[in-house]
C-alpha atoms as a PDB file:
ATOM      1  CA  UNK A   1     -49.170 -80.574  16.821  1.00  0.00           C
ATOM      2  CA  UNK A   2     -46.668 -83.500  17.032  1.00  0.00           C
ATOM      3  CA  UNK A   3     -43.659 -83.483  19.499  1.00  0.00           C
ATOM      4  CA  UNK A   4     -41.301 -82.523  16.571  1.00  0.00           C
ATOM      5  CA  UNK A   5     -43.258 -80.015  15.878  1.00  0.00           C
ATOM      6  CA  UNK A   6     -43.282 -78.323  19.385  1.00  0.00           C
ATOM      7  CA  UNK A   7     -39.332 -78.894  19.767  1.00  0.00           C
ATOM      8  CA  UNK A   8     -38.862 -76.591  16.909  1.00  0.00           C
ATOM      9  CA  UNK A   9     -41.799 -73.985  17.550  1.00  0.00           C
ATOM     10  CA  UNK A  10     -39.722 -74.067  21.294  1.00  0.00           C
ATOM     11  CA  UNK A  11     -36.078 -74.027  19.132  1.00  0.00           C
ATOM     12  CA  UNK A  12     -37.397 -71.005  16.656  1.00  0.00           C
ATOM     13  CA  UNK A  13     -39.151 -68.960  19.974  1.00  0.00           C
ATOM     14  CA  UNK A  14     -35.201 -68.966  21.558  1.00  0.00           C
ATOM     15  CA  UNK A  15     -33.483 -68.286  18.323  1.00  0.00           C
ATOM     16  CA  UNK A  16     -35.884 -65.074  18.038  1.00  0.00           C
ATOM     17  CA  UNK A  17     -35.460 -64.274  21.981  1.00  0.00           C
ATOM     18  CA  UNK A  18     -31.470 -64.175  21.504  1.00  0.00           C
ATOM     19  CA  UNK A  19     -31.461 -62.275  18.029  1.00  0.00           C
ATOM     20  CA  UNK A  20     -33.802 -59.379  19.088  1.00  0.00           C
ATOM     21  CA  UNK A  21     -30.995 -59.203  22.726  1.00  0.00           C
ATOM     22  CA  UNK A  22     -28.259 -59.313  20.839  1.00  0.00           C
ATOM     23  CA  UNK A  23     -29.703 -56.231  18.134  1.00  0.00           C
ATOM     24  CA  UNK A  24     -30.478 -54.286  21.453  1.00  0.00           C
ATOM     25  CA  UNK A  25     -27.159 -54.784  23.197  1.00  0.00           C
ATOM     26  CA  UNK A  26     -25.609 -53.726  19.451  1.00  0.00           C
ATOM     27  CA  UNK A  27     -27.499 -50.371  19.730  1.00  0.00           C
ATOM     28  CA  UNK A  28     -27.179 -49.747  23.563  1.00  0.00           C
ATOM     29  CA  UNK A  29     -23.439 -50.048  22.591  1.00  0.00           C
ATOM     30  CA  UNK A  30     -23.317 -47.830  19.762  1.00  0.00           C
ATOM     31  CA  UNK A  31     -25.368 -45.750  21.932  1.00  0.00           C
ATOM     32  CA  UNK A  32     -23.300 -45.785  25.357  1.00  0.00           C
ATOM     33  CA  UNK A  33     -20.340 -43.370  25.960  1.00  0.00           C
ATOM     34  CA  UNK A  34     -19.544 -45.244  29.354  1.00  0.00           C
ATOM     35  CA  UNK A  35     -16.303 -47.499  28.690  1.00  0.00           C
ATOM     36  CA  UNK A  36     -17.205 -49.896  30.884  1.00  0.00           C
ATOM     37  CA  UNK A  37     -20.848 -50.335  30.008  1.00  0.00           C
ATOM     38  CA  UNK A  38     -19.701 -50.342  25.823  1.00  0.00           C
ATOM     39  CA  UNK A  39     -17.038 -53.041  26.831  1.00  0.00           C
ATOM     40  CA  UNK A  40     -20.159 -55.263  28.678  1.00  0.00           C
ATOM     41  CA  UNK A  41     -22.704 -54.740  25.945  1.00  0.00           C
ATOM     42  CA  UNK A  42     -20.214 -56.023  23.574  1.00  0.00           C
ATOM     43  CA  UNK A  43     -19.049 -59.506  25.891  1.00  0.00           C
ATOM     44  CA  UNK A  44     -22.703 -60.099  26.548  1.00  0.00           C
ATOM     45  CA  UNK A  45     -23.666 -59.597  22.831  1.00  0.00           C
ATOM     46  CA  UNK A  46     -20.536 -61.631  21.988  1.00  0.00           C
ATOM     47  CA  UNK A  47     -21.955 -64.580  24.728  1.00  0.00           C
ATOM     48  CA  UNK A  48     -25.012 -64.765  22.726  1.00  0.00           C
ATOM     49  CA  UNK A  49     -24.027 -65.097  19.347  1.00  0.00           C
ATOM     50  CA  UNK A  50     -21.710 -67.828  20.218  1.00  0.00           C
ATOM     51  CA  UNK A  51     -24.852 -69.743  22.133  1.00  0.00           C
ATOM     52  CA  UNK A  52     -27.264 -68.967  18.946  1.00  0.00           C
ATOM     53  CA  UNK A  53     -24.680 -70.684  16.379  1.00  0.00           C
ATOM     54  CA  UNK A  54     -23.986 -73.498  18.409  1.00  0.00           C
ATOM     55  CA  UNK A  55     -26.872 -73.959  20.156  1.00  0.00           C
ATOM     56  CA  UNK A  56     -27.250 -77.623  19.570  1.00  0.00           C
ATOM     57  CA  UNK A  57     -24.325 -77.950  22.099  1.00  0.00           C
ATOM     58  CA  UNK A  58     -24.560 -74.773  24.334  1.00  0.00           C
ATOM     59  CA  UNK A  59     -28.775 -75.062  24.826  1.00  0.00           C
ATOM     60  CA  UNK A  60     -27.760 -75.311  28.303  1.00  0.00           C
ATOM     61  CA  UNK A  61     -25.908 -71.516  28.477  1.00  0.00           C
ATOM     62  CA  UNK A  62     -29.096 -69.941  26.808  1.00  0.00           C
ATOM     63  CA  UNK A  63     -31.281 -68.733  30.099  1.00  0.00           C
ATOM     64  CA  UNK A  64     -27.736 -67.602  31.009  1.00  0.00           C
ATOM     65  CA  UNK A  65     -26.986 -65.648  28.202  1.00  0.00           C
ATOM     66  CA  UNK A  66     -30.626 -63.874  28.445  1.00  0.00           C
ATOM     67  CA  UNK A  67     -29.840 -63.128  32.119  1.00  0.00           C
ATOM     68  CA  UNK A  68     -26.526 -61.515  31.203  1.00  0.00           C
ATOM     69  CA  UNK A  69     -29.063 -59.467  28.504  1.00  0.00           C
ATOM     70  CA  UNK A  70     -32.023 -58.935  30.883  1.00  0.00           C
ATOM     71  CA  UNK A  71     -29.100 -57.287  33.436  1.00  0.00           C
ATOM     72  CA  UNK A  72     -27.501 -54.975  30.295  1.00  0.00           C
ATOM     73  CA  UNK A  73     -30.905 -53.768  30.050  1.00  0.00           C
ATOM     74  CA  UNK A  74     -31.574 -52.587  32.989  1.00  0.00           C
ATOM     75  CA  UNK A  75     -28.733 -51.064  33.127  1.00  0.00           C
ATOM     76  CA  UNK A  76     -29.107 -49.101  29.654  1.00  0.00           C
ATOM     77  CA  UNK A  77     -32.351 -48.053  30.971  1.00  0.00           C
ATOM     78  CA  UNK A  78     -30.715 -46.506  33.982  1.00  0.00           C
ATOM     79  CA  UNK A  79     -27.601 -45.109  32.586  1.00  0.00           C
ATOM     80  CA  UNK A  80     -30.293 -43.285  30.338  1.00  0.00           C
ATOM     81  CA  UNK A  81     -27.068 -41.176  28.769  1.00  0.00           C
ATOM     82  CA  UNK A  82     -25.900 -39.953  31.507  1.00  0.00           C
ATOM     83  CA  UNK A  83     -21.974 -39.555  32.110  1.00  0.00           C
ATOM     84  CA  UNK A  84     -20.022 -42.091  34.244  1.00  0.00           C
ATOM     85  CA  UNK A  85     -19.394 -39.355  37.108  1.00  0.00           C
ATOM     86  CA  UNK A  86     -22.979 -39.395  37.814  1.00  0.00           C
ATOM     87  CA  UNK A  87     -22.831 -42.709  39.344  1.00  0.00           C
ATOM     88  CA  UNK A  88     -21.650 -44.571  42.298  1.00  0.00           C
ATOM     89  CA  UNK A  89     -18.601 -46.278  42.747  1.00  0.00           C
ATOM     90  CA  UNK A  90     -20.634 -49.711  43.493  1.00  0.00           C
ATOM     91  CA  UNK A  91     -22.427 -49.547  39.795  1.00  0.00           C
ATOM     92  CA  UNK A  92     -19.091 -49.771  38.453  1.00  0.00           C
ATOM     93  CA  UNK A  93     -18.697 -52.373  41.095  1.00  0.00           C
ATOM     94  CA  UNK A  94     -20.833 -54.264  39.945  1.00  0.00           C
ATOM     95  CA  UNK A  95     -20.265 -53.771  36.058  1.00  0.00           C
ATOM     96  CA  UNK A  96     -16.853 -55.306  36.502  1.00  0.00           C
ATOM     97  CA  UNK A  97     -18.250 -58.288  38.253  1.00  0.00           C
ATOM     98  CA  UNK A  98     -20.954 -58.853  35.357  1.00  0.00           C
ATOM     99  CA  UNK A  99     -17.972 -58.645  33.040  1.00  0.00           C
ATOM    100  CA  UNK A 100     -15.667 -61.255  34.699  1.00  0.00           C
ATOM    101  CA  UNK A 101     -18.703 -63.662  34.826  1.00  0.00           C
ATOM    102  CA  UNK A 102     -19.684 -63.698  31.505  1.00  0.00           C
ATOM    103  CA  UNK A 103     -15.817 -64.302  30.676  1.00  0.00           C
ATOM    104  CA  UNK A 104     -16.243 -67.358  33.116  1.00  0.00           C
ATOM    105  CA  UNK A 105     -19.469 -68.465  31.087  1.00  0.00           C
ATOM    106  CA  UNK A 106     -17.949 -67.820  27.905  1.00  0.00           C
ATOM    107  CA  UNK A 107     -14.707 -70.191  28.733  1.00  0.00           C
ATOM    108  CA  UNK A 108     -16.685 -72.607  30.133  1.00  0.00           C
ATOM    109  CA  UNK A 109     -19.295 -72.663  27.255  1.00  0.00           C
ATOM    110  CA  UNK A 110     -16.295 -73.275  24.929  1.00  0.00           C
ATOM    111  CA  UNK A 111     -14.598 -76.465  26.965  1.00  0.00           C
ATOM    112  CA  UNK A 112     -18.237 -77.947  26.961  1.00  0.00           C
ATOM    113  CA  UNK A 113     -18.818 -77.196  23.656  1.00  0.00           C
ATOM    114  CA  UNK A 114     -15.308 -79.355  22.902  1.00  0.00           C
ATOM    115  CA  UNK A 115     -15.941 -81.850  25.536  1.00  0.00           C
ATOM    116  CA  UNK A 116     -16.882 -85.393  23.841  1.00  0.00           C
ATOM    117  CA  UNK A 117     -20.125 -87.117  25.266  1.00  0.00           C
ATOM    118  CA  UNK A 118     -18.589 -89.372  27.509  1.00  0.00           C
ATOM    119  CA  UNK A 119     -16.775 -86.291  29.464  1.00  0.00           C
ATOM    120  CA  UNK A 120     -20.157 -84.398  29.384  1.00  0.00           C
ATOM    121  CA  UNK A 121     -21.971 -87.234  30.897  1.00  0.00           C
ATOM    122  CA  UNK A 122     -19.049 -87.147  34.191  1.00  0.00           C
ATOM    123  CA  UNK A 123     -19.052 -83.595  34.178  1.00  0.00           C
ATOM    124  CA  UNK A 124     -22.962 -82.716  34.703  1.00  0.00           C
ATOM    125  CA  UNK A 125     -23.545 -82.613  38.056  1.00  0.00           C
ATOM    126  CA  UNK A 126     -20.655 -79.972  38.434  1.00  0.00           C
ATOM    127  CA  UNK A 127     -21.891 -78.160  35.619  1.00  0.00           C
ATOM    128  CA  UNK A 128     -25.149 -78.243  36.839  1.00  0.00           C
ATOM    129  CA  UNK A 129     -23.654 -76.531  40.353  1.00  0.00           C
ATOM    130  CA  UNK A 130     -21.443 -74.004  38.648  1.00  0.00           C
ATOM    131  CA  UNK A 131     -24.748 -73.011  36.356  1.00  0.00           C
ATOM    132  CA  UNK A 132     -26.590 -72.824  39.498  1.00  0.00           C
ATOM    133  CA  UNK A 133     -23.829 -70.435  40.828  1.00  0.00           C
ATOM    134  CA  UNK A 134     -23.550 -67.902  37.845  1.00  0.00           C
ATOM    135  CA  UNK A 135     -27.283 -67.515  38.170  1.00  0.00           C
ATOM    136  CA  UNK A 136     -27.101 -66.655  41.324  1.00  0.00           C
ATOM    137  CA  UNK A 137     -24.234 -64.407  41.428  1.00  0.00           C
ATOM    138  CA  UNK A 138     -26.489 -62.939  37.903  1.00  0.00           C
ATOM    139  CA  UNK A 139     -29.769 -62.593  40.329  1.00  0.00           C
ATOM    140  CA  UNK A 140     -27.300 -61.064  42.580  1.00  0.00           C
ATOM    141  CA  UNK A 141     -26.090 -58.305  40.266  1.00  0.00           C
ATOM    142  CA  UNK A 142     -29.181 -57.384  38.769  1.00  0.00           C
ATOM    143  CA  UNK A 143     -30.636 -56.963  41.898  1.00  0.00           C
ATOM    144  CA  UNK A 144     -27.404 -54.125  42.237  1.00  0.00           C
ATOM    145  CA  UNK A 145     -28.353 -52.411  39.328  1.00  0.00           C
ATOM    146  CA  UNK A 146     -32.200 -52.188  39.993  1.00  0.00           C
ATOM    147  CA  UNK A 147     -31.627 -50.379  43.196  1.00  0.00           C
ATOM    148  CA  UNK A 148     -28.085 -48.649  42.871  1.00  0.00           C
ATOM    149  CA  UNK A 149     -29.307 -47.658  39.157  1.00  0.00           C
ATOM    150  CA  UNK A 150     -32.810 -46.319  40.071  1.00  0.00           C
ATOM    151  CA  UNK A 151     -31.532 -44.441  42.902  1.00  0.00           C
ATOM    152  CA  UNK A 152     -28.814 -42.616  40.808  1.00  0.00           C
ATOM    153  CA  UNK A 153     -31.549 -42.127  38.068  1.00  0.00           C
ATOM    154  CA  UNK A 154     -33.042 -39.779  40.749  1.00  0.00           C
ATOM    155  CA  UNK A 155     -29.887 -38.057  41.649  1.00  0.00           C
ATOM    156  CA  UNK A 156     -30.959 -34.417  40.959  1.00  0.00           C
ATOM    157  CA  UNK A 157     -33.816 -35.053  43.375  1.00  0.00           C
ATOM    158  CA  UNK A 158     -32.088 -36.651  46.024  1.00  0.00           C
ATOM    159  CA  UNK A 159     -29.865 -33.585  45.827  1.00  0.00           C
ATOM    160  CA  UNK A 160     -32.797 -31.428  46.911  1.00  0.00           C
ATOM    161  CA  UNK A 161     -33.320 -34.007  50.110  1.00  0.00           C
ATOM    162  CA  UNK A 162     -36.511 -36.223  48.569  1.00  0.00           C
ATOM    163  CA  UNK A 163     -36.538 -39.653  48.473  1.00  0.00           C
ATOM    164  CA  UNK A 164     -36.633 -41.901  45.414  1.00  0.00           C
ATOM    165  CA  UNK A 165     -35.698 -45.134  45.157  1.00  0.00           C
ATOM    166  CA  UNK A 166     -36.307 -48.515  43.470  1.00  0.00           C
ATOM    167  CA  UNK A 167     -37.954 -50.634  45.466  1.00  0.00           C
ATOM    168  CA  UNK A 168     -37.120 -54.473  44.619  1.00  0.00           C
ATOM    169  CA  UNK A 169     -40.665 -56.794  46.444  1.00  0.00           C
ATOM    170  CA  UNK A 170     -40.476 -60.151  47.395  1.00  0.00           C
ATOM    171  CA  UNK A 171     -43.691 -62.141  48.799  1.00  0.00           C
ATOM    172  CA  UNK A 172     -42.001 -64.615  50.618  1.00  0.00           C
ATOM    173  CA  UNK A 173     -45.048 -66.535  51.917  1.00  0.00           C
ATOM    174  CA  UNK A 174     -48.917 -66.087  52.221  1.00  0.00           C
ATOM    175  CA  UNK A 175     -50.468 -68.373  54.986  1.00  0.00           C
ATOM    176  CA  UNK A 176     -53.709 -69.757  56.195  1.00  0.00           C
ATOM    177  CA  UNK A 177     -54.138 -68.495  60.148  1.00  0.00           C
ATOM    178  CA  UNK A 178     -56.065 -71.194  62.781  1.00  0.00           C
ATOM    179  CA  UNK A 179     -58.932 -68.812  61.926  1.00  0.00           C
ATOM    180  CA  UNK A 180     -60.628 -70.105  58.833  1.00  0.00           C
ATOM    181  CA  UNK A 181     -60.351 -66.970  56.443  1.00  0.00           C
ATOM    182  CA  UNK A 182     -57.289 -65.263  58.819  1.00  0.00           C
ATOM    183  CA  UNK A 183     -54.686 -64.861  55.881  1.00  0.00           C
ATOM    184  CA  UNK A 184     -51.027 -63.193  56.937  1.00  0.00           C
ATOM    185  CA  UNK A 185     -48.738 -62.447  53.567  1.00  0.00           C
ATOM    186  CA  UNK A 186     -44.943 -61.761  54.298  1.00  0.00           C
ATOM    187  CA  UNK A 187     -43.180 -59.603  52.309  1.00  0.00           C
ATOM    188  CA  UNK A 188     -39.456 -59.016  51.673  1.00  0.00           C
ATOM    189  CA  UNK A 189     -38.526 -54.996  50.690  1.00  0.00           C
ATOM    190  CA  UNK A 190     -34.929 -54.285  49.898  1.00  0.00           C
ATOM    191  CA  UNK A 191     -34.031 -50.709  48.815  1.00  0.00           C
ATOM    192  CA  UNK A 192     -30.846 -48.326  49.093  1.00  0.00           C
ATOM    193  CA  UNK A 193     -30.160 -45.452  50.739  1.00  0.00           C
ATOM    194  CA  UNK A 194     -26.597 -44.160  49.386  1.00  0.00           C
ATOM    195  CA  UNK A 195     -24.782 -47.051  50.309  1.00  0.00           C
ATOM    196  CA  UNK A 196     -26.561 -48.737  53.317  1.00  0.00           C
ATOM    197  CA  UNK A 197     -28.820 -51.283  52.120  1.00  0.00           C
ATOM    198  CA  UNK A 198     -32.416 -51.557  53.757  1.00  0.00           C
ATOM    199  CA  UNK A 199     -34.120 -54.776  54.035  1.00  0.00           C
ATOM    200  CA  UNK A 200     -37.653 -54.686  55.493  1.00  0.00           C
ATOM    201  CA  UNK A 201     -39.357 -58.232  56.610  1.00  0.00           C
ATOM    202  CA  UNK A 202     -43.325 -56.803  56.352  1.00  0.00           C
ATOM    203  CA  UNK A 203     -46.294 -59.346  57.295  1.00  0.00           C
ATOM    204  CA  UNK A 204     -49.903 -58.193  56.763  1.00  0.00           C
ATOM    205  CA  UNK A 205     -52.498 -60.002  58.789  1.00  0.00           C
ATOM    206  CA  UNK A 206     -55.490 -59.268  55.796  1.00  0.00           C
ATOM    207  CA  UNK A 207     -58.080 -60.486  58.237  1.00  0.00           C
ATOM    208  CA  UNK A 208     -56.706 -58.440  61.284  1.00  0.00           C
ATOM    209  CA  UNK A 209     -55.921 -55.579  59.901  1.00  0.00           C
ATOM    210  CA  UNK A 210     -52.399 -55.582  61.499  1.00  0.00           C
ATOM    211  CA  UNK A 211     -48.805 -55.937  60.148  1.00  0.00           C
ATOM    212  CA  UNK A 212     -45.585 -56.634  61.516  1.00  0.00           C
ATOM    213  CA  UNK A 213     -41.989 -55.252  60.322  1.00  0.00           C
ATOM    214  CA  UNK A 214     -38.466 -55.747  61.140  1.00  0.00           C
ATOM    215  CA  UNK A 215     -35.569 -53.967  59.324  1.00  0.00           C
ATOM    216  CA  UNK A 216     -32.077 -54.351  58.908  1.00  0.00           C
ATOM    217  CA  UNK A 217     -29.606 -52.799  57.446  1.00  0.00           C
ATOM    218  CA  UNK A 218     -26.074 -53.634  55.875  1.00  0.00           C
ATOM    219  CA  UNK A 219     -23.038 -51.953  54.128  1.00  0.00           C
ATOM    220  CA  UNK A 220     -20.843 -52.742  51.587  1.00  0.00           C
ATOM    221  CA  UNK A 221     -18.724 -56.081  52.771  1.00  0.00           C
ATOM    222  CA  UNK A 222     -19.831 -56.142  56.118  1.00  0.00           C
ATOM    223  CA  UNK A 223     -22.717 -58.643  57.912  1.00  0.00           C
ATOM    224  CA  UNK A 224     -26.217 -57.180  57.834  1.00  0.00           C
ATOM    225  CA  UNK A 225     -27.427 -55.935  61.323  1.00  0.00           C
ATOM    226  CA  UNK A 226     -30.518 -55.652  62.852  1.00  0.00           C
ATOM    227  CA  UNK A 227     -32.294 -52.698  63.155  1.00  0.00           C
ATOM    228  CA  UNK A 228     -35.557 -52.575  64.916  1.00  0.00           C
ATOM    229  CA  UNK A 229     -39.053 -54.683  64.897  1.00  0.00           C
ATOM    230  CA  UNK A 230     -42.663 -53.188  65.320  1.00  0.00           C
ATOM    231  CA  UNK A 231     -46.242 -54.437  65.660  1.00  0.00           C
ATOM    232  CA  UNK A 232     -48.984 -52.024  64.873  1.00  0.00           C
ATOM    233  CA  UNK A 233     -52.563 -51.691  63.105  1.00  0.00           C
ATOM    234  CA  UNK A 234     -53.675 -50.636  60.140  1.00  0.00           C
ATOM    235  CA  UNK A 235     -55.325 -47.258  60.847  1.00  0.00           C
ATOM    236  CA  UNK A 236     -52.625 -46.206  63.741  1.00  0.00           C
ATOM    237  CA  UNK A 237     -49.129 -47.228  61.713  1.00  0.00           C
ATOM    238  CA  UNK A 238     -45.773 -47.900  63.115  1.00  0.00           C
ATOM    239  CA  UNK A 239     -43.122 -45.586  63.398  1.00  0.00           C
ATOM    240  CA  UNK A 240     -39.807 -47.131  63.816  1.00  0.00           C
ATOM    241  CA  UNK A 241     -37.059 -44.575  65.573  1.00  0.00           C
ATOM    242  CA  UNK A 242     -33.672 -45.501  64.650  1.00  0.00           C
ATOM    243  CA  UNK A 243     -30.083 -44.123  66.212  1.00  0.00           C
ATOM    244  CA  UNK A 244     -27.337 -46.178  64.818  1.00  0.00           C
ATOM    245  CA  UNK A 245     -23.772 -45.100  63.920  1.00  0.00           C
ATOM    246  CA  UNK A 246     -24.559 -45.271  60.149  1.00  0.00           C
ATOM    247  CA  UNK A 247     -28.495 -43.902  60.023  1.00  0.00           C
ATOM    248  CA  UNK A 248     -30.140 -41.702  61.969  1.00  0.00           C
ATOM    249  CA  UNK A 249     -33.737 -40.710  62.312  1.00  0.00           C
ATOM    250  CA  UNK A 250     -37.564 -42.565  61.656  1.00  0.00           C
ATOM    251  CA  UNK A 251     -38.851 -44.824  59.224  1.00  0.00           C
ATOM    252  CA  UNK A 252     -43.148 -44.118  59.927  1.00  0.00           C
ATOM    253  CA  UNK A 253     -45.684 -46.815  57.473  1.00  0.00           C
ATOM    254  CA  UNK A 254     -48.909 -46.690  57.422  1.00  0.00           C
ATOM    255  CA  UNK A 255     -51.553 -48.108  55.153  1.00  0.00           C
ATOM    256  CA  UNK A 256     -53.571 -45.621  52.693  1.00  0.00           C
ATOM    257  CA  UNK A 257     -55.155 -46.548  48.886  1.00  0.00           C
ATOM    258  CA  UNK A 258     -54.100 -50.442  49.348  1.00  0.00           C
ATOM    259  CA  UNK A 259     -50.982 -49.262  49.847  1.00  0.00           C
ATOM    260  CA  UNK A 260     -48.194 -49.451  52.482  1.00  0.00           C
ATOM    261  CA  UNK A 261     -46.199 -46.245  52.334  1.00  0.00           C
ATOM    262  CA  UNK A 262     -42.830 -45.583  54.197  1.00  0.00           C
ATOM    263  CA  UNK A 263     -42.744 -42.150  55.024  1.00  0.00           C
ATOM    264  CA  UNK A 264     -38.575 -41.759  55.650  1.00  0.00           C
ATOM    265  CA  UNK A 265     -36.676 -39.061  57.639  1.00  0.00           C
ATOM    266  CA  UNK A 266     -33.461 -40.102  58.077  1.00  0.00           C
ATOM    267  CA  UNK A 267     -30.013 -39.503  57.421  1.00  0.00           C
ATOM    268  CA  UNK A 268     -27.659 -42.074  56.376  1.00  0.00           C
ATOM    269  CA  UNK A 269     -23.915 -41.297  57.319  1.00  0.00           C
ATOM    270  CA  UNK A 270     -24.684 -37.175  57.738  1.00  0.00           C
ATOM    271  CA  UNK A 271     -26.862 -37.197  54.092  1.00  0.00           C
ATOM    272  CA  UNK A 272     -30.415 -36.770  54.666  1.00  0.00           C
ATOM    273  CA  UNK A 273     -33.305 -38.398  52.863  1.00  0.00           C
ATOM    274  CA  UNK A 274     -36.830 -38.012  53.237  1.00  0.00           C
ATOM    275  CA  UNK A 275     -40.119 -38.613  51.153  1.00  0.00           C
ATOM    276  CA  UNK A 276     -42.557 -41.196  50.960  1.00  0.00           C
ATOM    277  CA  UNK A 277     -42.606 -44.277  49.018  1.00  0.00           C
ATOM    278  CA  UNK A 278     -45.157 -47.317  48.124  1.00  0.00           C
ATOM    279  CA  UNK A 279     -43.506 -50.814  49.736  1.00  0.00           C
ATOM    280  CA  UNK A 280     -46.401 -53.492  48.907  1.00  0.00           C
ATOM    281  CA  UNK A 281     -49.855 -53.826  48.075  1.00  0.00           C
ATOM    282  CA  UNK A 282     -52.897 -54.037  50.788  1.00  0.00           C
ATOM    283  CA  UNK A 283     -55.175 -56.344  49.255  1.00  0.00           C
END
C-alpha cells in the first residue's frame, strides 16, 4: 500500500471514529434529563462536527475532541438515568469545568482555523503547550467522573454501609532487583470515599513475596496529606490503623486469588464504609 494510500485509510479511520461519537453524544442527549449533562453532550457533539468538516485545518483538535467524547461517555454510563439529586455536588463540579474547556477548545479551534500559515508557524509552540494543558486538565476530569460517578452508581449500597467504588490503577514502574529474577512492580490506586480522595502507592516484590504501601489522602482544594506506610508479607497482610480528623478506622490488604484486596472499615467525616475491594493484580 503506497503512502497516499495509508494517509487516507488513517483520514477515513478518524472521520468514522468522530461520526459514530458524535451519533452517541446525539442519543445520550436526547436520552439525558440532567440540564447540565444535555447542555455538555450537545458542546462536545457541537466540538466534533466542527473538527470533522474542517479537518484539513483542525487535525490537530481531533484526539481532543475524542477525549471530550471518551469523558461524555463515561459519564452517560454513570448517570445511567438517574436524577441529578442523586449525585454529588463535585460531579456537577466537574461537568461545569468540562463545559468551559471545550468552549476554550472550541474558540481556539476557530482563531487557528482563521490564522494564515505564517501566524500558525509563530504560534506552534504555544499551541502545542495550551494542547498539552487541555489534555491534562481532560485526563484530570475524567479521572473525576470514573471515581465520583462509580461511587454514586452504588449509592443505594453505600446507604446500607458496603463499600463500592471505582478503582482507577496505575503501574507506575516494574523493576529488575540486584537479584537476577527479584522483580518489584509499583502501583498507583486512587479511589473515593465521599469526598476524601485515597491514593495508595503499592509495590509488590514478585520474587519476595512482600509488598509495601503508603496512603494519603486529600479533600477538595486542599494539599494531599500523608497518611500512613506499611511493610508486610504476602500470607500475613498489613493492616494500616488510621485516626485522622477526616477518617477514622483500618484499611487491612492482603493477597488471595492473584489478587490484592483492601478490606475497609472506616468512617470518613462520621459516614461509615466498609467492604472489600480488588486494588491490583498478583502475578
Amino acid at each position: 500500500m503506497d503512502a497516499n494510500s495509508q494517509q487516507q485509510n488513517a483520514q477515513d479511520g478518524v472521520l468514522s471514529a468522530l461520526n459514530a461519537a458524535i451519533e452517541a453524544l446525539n442519543r445520550a442527549k436526547e436520552a439525558s434529563c440532567v440540564r447540565s449533562v444535555k447542555a455538555v453532550f450537545g458542546s462536545v457533539s457541537a466540538l466534533l462536527t466542527v473538527i470533522r468538516d474542517s479537518m484539513a485545518k483542525r487535525k490537530d483538535f481531533v484526539e481532543l475532541g475524542l477525549a471530550c467524547a471518551d469523558i461524555c461517555k463515561a459519564i452517560d454510563r454513570g448517570m445511567n438515568g438517574r436524577q441529578a439529586d442523586n449525585f454529588n455536588q463535585s460531579v456537577f463540579e466537574a461537568i461545569e469545568q468540562l463545559t468551559t474547556t471545550v468552549s476554550e477548545i472550541q474558540r481556539n479551534a476557530d482563531k487557528l482555523y482563521e490564522r494564515g500559515a505564517i501566524s500558525r508557524f509563530f504560534h506552534a509552540k504555544k499551541d502545542k503547550e495550551t494542547i498539552a494543558a487541555w489534555r491534562s486538565e481532560l485526563n484530570r476530569i475524567l479521572h473525576v467522573f470514573n471515581t465520583e460517578l462509580a461511587l454514586n452508581t452504588h449509592v443505594s449500597v453505600l446507604k446500607a454501609q458496603k463499600l463500592a467504588v471505582e478503582i482507577y490503577r496505575t503501574v507506575v514502574e516494574r523493576r529488575e532487583g540486584a537479584d537476577k529474577g527479584d522483580e518489584t512492580v509499583t502501583h498507583e490506586v486512587v479511589f473515593n470515599l465521599g469526598t476524601l480522595t485515597i491514593r495508595l502507592v503499592v509495590a509488590l516484590n514478585l520474587t519476595k513475596k512482600t509488598f509495601s504501601i503508603c496512603s494519603y489522602g486529600r479533600l477538595p482544594l486542599l494539599p494531599e496529606f500523608k497518611l500512613e506506610c506499611r511493610t508486610g508479607s504476602s500470607q500475613e497482610g498489613i493492616a494500616i490503623e488510621i485516626d485522622a480528623k477526616v477518617i477514622k478506622g483500618a484499611l487491612k490488604f492482603s493477597v488471595k486469588d492473584k489478587w490484592l484486596l483492601l478490606d475497609c472499615d472506616a468512617a470518613v467525616l462520621n459516614k461509615k464504609y466498609t467492604g472489600t475491594v480488588k486494588l491490583v493484580p498478583v502475578e
